[in-house]
Protein backbone atom coordinates (compact mmCIF):
# COMPACT_ATOMS: atom_id res chain seq x y z
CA UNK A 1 113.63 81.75 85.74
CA UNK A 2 112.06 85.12 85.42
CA UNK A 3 108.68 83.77 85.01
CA UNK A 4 109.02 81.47 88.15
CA UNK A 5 110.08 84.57 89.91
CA UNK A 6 107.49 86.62 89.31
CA UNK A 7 104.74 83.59 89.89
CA UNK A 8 106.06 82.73 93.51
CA UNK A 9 105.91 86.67 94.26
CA UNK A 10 102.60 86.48 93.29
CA UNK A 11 101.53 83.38 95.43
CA UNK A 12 103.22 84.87 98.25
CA UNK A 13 101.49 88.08 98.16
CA UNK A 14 97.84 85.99 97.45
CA UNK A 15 98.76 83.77 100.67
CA UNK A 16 99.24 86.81 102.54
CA UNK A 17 95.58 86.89 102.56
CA UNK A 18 95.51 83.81 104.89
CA UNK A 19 97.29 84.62 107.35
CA UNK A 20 95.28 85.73 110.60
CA UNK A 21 97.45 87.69 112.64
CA UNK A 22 97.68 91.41 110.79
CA UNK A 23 101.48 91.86 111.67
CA UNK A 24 102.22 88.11 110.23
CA UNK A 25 100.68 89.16 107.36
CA UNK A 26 101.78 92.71 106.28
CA UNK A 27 105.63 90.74 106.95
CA UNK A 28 104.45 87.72 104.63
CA UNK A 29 103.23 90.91 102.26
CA UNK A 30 107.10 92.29 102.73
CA UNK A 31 108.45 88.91 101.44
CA UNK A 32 106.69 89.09 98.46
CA UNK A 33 107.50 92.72 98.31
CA UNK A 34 110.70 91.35 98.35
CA UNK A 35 110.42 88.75 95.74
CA UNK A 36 108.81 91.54 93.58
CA UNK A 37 111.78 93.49 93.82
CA UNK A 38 114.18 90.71 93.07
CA UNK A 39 112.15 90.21 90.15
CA UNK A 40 112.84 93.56 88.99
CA UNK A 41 116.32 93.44 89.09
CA UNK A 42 116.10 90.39 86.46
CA UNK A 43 114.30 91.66 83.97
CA UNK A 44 115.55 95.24 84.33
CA UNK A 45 112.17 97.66 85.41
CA UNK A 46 112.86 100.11 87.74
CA UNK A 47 109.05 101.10 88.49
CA UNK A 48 108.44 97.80 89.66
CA UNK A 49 111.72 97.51 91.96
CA UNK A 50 110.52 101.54 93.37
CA UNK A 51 107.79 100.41 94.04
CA UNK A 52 108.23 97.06 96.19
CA UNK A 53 110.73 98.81 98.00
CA UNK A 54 108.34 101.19 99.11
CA UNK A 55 105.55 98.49 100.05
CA UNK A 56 108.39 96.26 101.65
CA UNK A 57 109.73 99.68 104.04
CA UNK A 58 105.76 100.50 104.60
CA UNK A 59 104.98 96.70 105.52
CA UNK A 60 107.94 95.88 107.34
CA UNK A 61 107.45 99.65 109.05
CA UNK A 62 103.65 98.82 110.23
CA UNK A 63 104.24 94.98 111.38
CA UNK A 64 107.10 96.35 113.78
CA UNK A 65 104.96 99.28 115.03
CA UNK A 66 102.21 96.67 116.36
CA UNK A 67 98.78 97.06 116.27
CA UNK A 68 96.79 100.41 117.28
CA UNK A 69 95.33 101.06 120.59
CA UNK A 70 91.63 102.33 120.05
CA UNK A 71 91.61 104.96 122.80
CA UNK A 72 88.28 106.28 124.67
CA UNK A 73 86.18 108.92 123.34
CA UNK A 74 86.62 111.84 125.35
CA UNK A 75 84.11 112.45 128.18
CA UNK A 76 82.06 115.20 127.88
């Protein structure tokens, strides 16, 4: 189980890189974040469940936040 675990977090994350649309993709990239994390728990290593839980918060944080607006170059 912990093997399979750690494999689907890992083809979720790669398929994250075929996914167009950037906020689709950085929430695809929270799944696996996700995944990572449960992962974690099982076998017990803290670094890894810190540090999905950051990506997840970061990912989930920048998908909601929508894309950025380039704005004009000041005139001069």
């Amino acid at each position: 189980m912990n093997t399979w675990l750690g494999w689907a977090a890992t083809a979720v994350f790669a398929c994250s890189y075929f996914v167009r649309n950037p906020s689709r993709m950085r929430l695809v990239q929270a799944a696996a974040s996700i995944f990572w994390i449960l992962y974690g728990v099982v076998i017990h290593a803290t670094p890894i469940i810190v540090a999905n839980v950051i990506v997840a918060t970061l990912a989930i944080f920048s998908a909601l936040r929508g894309p950025e607006v380039a704005k004009p170059a000041p005139a001069e």
